[in-house]
PDB file of N, CA and C in Angstrom:
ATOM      1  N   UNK A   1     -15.124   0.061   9.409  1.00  0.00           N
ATOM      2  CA  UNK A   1     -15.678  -1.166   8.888  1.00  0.00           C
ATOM      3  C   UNK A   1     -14.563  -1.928   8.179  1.00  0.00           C
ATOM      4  N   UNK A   2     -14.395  -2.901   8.544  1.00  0.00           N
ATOM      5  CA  UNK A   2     -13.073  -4.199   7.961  1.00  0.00           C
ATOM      6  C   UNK A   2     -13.772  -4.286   6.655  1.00  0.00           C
ATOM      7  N   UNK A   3     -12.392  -4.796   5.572  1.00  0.00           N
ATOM      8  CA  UNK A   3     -12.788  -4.952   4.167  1.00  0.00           C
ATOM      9  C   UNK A   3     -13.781  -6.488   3.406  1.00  0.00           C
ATOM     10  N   UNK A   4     -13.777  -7.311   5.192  1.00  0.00           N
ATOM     11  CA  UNK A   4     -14.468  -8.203   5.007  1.00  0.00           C
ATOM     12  C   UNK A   4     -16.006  -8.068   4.727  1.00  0.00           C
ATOM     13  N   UNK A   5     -16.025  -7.209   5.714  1.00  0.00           N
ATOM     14  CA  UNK A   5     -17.628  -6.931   5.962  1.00  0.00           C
ATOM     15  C   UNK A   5     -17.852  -5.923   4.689  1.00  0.00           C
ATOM     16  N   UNK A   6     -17.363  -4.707   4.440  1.00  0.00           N
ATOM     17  CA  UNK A   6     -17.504  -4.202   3.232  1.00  0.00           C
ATOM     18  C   UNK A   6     -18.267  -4.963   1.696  1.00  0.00           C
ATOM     19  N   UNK A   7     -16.956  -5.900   1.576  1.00  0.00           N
ATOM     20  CA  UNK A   7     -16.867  -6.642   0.411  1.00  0.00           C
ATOM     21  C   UNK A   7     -18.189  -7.638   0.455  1.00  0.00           C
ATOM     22  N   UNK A   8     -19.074  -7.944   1.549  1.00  0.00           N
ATOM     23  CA  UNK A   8     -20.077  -8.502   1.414  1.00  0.00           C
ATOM     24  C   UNK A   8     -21.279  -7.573   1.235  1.00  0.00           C
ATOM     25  N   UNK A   9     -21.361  -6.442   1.355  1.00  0.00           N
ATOM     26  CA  UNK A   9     -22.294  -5.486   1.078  1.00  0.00           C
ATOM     27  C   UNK A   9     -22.037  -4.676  -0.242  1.00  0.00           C
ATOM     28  N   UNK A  10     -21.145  -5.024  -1.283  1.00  0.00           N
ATOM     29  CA  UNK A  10     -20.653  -4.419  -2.345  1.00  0.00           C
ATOM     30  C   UNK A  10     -21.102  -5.047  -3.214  1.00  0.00           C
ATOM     31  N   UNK A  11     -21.141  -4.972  -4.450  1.00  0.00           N
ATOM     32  CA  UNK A  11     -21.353  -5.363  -5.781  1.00  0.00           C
ATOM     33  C   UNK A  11     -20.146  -5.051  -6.539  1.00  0.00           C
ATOM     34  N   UNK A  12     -19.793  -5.495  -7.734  1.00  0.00           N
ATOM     35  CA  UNK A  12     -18.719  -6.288  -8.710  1.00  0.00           C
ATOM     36  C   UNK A  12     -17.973  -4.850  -8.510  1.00  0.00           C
ATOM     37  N   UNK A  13     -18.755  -3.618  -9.265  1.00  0.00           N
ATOM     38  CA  UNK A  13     -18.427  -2.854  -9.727  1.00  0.00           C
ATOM     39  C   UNK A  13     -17.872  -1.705  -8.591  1.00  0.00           C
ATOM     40  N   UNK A  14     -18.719  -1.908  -7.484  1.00  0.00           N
ATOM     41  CA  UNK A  14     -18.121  -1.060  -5.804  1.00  0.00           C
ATOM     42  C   UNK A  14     -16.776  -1.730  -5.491  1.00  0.00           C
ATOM     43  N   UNK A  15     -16.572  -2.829  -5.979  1.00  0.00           N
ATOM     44  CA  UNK A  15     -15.244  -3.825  -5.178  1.00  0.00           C
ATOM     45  C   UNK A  15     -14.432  -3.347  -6.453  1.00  0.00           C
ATOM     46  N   UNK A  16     -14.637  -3.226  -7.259  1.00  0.00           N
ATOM     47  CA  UNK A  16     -13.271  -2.821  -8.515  1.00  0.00           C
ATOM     48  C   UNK A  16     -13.367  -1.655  -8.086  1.00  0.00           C
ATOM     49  N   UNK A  17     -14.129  -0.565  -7.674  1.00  0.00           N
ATOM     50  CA  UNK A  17     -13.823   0.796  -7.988  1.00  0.00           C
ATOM     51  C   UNK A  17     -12.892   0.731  -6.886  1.00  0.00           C
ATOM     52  N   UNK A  18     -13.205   0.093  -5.131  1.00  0.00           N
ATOM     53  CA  UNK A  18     -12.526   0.110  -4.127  1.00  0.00           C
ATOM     54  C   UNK A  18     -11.308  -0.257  -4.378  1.00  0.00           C
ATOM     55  N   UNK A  19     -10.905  -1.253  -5.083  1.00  0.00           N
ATOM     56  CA  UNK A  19      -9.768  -2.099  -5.201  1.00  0.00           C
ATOM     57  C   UNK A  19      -8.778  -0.931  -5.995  1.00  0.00           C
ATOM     58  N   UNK A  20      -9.115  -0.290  -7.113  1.00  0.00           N
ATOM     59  CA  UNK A  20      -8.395   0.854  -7.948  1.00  0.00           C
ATOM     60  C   UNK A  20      -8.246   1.658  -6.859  1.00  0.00           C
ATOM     61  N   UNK A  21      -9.410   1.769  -5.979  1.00  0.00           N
ATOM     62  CA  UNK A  21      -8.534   3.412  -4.780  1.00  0.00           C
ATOM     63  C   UNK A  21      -7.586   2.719  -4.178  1.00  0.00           C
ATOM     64  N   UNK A  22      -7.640   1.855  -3.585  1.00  0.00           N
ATOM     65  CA  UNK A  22      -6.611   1.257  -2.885  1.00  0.00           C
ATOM     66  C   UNK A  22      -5.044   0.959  -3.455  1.00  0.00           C
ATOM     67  N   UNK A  23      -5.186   0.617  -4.912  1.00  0.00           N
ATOM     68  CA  UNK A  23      -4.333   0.427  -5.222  1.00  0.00           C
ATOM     69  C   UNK A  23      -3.386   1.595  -6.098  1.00  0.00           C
ATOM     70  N   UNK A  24      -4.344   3.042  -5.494  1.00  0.00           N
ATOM     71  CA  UNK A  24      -3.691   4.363  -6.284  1.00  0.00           C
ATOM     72  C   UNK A  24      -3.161   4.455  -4.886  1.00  0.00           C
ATOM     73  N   UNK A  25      -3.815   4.673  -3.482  1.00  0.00           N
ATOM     74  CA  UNK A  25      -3.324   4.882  -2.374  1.00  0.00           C
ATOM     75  C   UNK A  25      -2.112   4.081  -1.911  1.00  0.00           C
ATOM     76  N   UNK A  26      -1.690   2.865  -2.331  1.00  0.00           N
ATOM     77  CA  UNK A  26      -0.786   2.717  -2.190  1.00  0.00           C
ATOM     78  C   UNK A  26       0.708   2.908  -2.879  1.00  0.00           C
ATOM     79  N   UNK A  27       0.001   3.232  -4.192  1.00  0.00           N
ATOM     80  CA  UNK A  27       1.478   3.842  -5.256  1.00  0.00           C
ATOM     81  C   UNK A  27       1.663   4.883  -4.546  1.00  0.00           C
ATOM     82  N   UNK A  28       0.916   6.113  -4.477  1.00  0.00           N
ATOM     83  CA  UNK A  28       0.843   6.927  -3.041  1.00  0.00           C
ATOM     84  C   UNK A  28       1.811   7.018  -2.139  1.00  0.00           C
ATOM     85  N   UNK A  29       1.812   5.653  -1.527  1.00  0.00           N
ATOM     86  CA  UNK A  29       2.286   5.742  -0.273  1.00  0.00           C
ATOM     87  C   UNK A  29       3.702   5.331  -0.783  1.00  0.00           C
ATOM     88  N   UNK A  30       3.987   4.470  -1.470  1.00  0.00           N
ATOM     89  CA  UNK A  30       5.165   3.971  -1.902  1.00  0.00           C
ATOM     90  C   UNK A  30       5.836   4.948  -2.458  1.00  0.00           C
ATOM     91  N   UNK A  31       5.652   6.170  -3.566  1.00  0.00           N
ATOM     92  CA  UNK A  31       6.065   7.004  -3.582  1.00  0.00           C
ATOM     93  C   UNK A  31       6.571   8.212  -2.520  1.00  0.00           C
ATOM     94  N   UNK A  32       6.237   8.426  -1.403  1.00  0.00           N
ATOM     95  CA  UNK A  32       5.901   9.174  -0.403  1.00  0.00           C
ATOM     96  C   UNK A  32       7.634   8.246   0.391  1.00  0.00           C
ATOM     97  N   UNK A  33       7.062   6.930   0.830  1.00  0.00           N
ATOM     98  CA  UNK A  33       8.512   6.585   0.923  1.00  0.00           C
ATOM     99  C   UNK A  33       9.799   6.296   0.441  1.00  0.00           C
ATOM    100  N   UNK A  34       9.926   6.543  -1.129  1.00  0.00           N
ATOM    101  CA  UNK A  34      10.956   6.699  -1.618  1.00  0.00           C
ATOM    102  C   UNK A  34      11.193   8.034  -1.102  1.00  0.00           C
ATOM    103  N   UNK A  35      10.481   9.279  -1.724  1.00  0.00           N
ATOM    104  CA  UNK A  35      11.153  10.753  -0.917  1.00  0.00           C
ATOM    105  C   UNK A  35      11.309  10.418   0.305  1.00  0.00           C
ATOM    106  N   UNK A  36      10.806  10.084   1.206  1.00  0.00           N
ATOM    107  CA  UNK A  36      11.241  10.296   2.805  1.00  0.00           C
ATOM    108  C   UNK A  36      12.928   9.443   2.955  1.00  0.00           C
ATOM    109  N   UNK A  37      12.656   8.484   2.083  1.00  0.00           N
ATOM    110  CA  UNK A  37      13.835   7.711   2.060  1.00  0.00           C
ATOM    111  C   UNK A  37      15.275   8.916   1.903  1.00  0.00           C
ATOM    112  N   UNK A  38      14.988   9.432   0.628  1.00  0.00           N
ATOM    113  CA  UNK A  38      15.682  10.321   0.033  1.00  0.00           C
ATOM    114  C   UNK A  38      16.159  11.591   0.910  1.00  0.00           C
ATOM    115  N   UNK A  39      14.864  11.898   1.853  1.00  0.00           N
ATOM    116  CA  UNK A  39      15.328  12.780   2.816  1.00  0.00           C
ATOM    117  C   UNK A  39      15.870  12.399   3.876  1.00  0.00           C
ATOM    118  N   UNK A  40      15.846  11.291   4.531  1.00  0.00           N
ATOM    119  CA  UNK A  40      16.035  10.948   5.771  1.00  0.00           C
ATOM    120  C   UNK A  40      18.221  10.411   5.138  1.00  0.00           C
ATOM    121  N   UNK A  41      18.291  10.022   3.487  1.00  0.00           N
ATOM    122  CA  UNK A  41      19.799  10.271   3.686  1.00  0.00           C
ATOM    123  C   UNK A  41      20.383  11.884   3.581  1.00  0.00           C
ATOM    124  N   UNK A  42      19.356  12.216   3.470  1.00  0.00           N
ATOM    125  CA  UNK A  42      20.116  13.965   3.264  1.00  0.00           C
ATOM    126  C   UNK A  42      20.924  14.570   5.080  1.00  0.00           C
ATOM    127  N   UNK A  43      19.490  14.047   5.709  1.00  0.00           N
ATOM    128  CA  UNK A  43      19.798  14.442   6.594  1.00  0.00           C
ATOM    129  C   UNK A  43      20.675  13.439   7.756  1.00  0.00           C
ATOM    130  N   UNK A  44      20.528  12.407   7.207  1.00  0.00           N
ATOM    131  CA  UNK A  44      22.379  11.508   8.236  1.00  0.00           C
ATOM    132  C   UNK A  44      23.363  11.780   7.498  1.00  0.00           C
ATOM    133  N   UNK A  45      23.412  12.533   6.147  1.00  0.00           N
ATOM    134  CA  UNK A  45      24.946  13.198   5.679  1.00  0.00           C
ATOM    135  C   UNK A  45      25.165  14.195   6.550  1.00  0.00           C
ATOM    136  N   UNK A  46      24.252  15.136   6.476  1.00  0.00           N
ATOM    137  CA  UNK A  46      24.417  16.299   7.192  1.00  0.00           C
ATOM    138  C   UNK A  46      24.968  16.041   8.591  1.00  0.00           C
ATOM    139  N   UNK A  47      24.105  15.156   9.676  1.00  0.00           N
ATOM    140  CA  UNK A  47      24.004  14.907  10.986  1.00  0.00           C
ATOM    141  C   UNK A  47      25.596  14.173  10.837  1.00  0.00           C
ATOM    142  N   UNK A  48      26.047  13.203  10.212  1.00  0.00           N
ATOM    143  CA  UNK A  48      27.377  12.788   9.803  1.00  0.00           C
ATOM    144  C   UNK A  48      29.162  13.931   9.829  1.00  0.00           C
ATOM    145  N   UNK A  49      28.453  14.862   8.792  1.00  0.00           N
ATOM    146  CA  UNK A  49      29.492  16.083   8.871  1.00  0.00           C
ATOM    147  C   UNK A  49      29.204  16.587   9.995  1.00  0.00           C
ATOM    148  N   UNK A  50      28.486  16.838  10.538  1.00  0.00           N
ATOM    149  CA  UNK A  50      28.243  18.005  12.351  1.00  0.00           C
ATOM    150  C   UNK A  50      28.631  16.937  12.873  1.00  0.00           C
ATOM    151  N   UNK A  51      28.838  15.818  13.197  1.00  0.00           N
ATOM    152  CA  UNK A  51      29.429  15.265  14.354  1.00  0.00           C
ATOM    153  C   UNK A  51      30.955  14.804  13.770  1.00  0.00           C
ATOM    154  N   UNK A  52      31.390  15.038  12.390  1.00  0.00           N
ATOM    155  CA  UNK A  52      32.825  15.025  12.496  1.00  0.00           C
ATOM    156  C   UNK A  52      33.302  15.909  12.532  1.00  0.00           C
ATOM    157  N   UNK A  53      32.474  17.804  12.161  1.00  0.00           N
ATOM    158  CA  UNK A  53      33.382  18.658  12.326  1.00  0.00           C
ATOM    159  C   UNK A  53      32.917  19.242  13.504  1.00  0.00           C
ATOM    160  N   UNK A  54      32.370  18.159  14.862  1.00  0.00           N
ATOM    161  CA  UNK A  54      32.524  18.711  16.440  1.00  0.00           C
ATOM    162  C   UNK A  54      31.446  19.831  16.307  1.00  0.00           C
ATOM    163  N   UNK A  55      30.625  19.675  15.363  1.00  0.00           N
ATOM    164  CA  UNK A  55      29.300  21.254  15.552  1.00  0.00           C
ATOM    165  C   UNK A  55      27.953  20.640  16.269  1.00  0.00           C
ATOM    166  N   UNK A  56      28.256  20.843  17.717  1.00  0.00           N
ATOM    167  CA  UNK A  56      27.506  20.090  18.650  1.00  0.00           C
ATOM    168  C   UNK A  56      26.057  20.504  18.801  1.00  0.00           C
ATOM    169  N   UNK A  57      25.869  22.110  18.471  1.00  0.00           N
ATOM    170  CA  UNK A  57      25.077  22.744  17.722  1.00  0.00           C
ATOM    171  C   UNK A  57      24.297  22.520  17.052  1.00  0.00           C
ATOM    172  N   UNK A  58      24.551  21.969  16.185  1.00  0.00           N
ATOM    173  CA  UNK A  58      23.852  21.576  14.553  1.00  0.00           C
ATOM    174  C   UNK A  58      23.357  20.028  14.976  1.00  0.00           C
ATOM    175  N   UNK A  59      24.089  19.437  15.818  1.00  0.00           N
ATOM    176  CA  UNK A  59      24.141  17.937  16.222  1.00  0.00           C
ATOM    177  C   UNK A  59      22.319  17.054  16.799  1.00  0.00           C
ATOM    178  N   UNK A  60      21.997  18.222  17.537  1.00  0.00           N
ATOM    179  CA  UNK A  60      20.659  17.789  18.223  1.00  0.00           C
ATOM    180  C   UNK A  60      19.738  18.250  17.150  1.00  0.00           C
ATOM    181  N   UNK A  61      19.456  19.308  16.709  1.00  0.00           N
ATOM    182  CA  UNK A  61      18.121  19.608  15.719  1.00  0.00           C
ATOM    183  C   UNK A  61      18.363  18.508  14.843  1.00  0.00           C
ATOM    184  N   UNK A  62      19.403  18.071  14.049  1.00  0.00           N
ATOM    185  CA  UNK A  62      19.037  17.246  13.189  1.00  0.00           C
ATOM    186  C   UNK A  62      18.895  15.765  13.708  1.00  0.00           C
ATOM    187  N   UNK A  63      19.252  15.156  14.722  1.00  0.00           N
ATOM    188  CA  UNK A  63      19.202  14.163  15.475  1.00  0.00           C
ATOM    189  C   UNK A  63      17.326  14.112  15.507  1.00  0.00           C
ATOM    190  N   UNK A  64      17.007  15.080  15.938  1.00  0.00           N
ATOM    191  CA  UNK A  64      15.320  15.522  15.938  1.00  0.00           C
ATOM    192  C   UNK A  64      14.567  15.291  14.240  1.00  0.00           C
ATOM    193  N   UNK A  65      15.119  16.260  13.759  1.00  0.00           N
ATOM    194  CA  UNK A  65      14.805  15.287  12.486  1.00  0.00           C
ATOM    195  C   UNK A  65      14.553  14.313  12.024  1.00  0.00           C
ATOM    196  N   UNK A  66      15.822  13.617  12.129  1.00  0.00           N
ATOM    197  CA  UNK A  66      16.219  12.311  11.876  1.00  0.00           C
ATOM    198  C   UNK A  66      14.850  11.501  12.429  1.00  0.00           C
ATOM    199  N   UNK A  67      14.632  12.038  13.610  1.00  0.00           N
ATOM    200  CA  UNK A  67      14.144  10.620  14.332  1.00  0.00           C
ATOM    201  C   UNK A  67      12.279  10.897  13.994  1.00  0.00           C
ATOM    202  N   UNK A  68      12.119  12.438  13.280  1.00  0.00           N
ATOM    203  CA  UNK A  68      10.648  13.000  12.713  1.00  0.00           C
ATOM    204  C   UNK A  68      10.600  12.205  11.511  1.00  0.00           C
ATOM    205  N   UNK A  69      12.104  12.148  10.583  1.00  0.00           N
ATOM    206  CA  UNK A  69      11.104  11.500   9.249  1.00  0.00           C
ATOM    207  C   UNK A  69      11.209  10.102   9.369  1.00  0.00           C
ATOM    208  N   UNK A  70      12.160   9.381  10.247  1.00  0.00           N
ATOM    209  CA  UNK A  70      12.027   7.889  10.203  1.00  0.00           C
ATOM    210  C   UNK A  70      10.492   7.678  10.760  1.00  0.00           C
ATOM    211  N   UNK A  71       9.777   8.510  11.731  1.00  0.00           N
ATOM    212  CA  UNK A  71       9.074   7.857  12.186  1.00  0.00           C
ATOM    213  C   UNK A  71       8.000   8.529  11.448  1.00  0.00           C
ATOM    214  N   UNK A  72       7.669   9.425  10.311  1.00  0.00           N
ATOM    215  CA  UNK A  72       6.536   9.324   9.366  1.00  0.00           C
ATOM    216  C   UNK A  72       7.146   8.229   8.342  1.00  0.00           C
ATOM    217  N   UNK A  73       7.972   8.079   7.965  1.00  0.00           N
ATOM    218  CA  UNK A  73       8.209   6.574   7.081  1.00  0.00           C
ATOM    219  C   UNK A  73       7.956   5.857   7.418  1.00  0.00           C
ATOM    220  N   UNK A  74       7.976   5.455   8.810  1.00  0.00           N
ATOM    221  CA  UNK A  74       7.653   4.156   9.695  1.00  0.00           C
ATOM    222  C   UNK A  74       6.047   3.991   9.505  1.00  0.00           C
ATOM    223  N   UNK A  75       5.201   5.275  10.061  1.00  0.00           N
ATOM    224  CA  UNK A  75       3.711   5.335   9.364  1.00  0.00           C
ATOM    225  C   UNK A  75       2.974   5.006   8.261  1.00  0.00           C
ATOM    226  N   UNK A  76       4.330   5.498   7.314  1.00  0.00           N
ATOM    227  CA  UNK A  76       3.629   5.100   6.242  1.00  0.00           C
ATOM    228  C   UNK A  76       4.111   3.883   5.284  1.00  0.00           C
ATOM    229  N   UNK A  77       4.935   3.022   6.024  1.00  0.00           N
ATOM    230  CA  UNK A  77       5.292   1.925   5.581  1.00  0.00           C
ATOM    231  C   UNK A  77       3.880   1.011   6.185  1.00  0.00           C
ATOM    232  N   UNK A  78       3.824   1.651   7.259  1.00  0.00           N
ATOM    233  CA  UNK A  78       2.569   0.554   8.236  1.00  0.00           C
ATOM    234  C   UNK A  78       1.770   0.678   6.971  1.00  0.00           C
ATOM    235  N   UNK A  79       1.020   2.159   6.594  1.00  0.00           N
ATOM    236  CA  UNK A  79      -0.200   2.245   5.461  1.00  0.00           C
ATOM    237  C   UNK A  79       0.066   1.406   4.754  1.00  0.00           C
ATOM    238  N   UNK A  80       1.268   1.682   3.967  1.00  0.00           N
ATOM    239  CA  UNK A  80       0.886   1.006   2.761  1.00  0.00           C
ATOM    240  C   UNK A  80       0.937  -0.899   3.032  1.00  0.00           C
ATOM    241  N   UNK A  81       1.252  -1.200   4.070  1.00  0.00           N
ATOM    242  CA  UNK A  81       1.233  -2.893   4.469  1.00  0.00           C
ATOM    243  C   UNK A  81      -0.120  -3.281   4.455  1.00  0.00           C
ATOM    244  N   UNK A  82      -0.669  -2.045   5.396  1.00  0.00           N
ATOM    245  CA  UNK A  82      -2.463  -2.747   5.697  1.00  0.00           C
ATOM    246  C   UNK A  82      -3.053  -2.385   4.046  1.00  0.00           C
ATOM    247  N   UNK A  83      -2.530  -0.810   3.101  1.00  0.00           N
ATOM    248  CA  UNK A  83      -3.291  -1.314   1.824  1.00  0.00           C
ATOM    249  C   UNK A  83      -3.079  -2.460   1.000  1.00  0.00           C
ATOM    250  N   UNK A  84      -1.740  -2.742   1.089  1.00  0.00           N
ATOM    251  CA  UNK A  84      -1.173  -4.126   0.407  1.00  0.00           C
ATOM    252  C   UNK A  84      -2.695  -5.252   0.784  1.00  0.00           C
ATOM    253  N   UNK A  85      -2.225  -5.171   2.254  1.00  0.00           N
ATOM    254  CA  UNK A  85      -3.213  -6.272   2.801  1.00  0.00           C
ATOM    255  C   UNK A  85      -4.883  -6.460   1.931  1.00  0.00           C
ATOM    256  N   UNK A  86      -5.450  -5.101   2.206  1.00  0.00           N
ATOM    257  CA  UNK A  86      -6.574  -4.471   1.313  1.00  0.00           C
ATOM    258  C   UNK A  86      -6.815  -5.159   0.190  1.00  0.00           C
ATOM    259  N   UNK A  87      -5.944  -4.689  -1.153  1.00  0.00           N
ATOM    260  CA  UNK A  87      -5.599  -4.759  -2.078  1.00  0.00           C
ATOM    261  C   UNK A  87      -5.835  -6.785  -2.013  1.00  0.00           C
ATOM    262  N   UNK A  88      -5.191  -7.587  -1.480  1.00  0.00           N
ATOM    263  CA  UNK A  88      -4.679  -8.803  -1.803  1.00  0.00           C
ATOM    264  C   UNK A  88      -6.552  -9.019  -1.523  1.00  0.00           C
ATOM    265  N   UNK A  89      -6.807  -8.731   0.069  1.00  0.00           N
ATOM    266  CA  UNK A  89      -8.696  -9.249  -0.020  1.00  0.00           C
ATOM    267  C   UNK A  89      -9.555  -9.305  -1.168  1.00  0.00           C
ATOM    268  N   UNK A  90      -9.529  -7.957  -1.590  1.00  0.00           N
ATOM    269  CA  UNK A  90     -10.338  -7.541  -2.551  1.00  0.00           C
ATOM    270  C   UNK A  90     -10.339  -8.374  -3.767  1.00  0.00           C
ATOM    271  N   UNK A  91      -8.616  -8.305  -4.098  1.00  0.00           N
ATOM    272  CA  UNK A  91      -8.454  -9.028  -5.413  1.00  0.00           C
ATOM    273  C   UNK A  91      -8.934 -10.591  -5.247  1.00  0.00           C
ATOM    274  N   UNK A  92      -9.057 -11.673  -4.231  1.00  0.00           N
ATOM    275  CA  UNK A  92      -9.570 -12.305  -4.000  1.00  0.00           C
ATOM    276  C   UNK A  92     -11.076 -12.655  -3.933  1.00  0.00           C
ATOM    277  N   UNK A  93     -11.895 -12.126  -3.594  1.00  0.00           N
ATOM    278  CA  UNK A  93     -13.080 -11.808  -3.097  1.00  0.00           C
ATOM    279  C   UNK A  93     -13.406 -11.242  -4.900  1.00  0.00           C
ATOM    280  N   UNK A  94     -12.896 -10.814  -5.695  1.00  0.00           N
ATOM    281  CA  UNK A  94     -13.179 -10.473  -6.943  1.00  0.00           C
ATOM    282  C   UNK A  94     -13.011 -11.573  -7.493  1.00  0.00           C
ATOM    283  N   UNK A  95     -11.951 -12.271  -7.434  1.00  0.00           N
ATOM    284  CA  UNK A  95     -11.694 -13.663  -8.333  1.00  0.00           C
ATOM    285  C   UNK A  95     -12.850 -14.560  -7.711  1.00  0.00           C
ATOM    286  N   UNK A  96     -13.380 -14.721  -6.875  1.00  0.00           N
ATOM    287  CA  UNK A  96     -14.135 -15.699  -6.027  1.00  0.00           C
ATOM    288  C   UNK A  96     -15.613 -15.740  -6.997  1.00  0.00           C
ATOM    289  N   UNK A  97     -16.021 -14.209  -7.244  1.00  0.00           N
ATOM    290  CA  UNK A  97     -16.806 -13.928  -7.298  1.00  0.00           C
ATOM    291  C   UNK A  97     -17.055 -13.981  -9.232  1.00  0.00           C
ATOM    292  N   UNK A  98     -15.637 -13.962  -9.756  1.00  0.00           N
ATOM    293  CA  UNK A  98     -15.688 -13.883 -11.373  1.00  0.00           C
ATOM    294  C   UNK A  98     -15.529 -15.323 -11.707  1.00  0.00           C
ATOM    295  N   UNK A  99     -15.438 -15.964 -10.863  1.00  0.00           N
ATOM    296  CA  UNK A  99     -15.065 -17.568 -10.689  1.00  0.00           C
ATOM    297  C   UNK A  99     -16.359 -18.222 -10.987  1.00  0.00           C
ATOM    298  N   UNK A 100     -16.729 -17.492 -10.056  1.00  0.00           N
ATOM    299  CA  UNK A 100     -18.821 -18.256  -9.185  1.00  0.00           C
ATOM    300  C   UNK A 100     -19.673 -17.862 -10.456  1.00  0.00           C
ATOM    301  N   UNK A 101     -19.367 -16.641 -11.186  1.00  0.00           N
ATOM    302  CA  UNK A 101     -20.067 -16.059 -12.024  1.00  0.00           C
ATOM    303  C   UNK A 101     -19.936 -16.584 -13.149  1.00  0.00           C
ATOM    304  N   UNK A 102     -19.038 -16.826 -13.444  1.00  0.00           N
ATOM    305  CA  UNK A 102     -18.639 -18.099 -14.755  1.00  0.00           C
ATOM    306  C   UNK A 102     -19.132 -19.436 -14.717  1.00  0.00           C
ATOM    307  N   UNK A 103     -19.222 -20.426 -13.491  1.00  0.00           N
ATOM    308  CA  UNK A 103     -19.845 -21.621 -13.339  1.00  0.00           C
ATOM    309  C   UNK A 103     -21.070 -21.315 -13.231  1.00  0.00           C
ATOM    310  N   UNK A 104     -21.856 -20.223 -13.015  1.00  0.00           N
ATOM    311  CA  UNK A 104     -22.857 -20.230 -12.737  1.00  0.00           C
ATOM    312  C   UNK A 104     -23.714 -19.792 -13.953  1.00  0.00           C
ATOM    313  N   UNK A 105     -23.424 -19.008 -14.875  1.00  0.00           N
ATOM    314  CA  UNK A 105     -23.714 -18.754 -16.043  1.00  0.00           C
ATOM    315  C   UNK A 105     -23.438 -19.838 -17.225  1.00  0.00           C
ATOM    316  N   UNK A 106     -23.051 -20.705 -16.679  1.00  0.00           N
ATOM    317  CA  UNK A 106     -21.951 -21.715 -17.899  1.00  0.00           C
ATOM    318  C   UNK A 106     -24.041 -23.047 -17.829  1.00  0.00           C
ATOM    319  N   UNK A 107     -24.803 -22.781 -18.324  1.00  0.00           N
ATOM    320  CA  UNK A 107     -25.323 -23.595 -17.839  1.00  0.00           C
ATOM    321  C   UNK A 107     -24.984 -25.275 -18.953  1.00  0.00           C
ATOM    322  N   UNK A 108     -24.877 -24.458 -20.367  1.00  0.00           N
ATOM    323  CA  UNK A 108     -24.219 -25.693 -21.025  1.00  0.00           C
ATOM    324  C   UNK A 108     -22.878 -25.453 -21.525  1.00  0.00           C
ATOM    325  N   UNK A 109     -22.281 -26.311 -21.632  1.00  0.00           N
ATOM    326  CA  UNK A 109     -20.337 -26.393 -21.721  1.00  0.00           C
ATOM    327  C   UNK A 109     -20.491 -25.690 -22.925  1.00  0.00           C
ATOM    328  N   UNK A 110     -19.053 -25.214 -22.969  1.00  0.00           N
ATOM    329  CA  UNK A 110     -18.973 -23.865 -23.713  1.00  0.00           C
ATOM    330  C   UNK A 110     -18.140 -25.049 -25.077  1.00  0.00           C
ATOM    331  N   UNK A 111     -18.113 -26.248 -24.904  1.00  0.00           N
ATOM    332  CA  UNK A 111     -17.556 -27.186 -25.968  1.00  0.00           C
ATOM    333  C   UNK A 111     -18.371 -27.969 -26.513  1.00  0.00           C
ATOM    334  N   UNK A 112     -18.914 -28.085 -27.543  1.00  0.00           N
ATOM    335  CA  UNK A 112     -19.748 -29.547 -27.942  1.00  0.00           C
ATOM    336  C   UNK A 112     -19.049 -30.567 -28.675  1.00  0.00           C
ATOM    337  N   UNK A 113     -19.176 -31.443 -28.510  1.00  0.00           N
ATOM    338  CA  UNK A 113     -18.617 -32.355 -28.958  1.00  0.00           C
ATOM    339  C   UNK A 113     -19.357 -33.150 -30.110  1.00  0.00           C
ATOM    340  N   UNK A 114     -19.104 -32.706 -31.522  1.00  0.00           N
ATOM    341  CA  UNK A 114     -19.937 -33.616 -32.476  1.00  0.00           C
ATOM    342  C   UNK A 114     -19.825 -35.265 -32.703  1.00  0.00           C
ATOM    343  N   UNK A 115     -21.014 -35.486 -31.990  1.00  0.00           N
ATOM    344  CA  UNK A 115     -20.717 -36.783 -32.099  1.00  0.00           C
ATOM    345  C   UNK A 115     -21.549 -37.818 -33.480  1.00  0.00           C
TER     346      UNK A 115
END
C-alpha cells in the first residue's frame, strides 16, 4: 500500500507514529552505509596490495567481495531514498493537516482589537 493511500486512512497520531518509524529506519539505513562504506575501503586496500604484490590468488575472492558490499550499499542507499521520500510525504500531509486544523478551529481571531 503507497504512503498516499495510507495517509488517507490514518489519523494525526498513526501518521506521527509512522513518520518516527520511518525516520528511525532511515538513521538505520544511513548508519548501515557509513559501515559498508568503511568496509568496502578495507577491502580495495586489501584488493589494491594483492594486485601490486602479483597475489593473483587473493585477487578474485576479494574482487567478489568488492562487488557483494557495493551492491548491498547500493540496496540500501535505494532504502533509505524511498524512506527519505516517505518521510518528506508524511511530513507534508501532517503540516496540511495541522494547517487545516488551526483554520478550522480558529473560529474567532485569536487578536481583538479594542476598539
Amino acid at each position: 500500500m503507497s504512503t498516499e493511500v495510507l495517509a488517507e486512512h490514518m489519523n494525526i497520531t498513526e501518521m506521527q507514529a509512522t513518520l518516527e518509524q520511518a525516520e528511525r529506519k532511515f538513521r538505520r539505513a544511513c548508519d548501515q552505509i557509513v559501515f559498508l562504506n568503511e568496509r568496502l575501503s578495507g577491502c580495495q586496500f586489501r584488493y589494491k596490495k594483492a594486485r601490486n604484490n602479483n597475489r593473483k590468488s587473493f585477487r578474485y575472492p576479494l574482487r567478489m567481495r568488492l562487488a557483494v558490499v557495493e551492491g548491498i550499499r547500493d540496496m540500501y542507499y535505494d532504502y533509505a531514498t524511498k524512506k527519505v521520500e516517505e518521510i518528506e510525504h508524511l511530513r507534508k500531509v501532517l503540516t496540511a493537516y495541522v494547517i487545516d486544523d488551526i483554520y478550522m478551529s480558529d473560529d474567532e481571531p485569536a487578536f481583538h482589537e479594542n476598539k
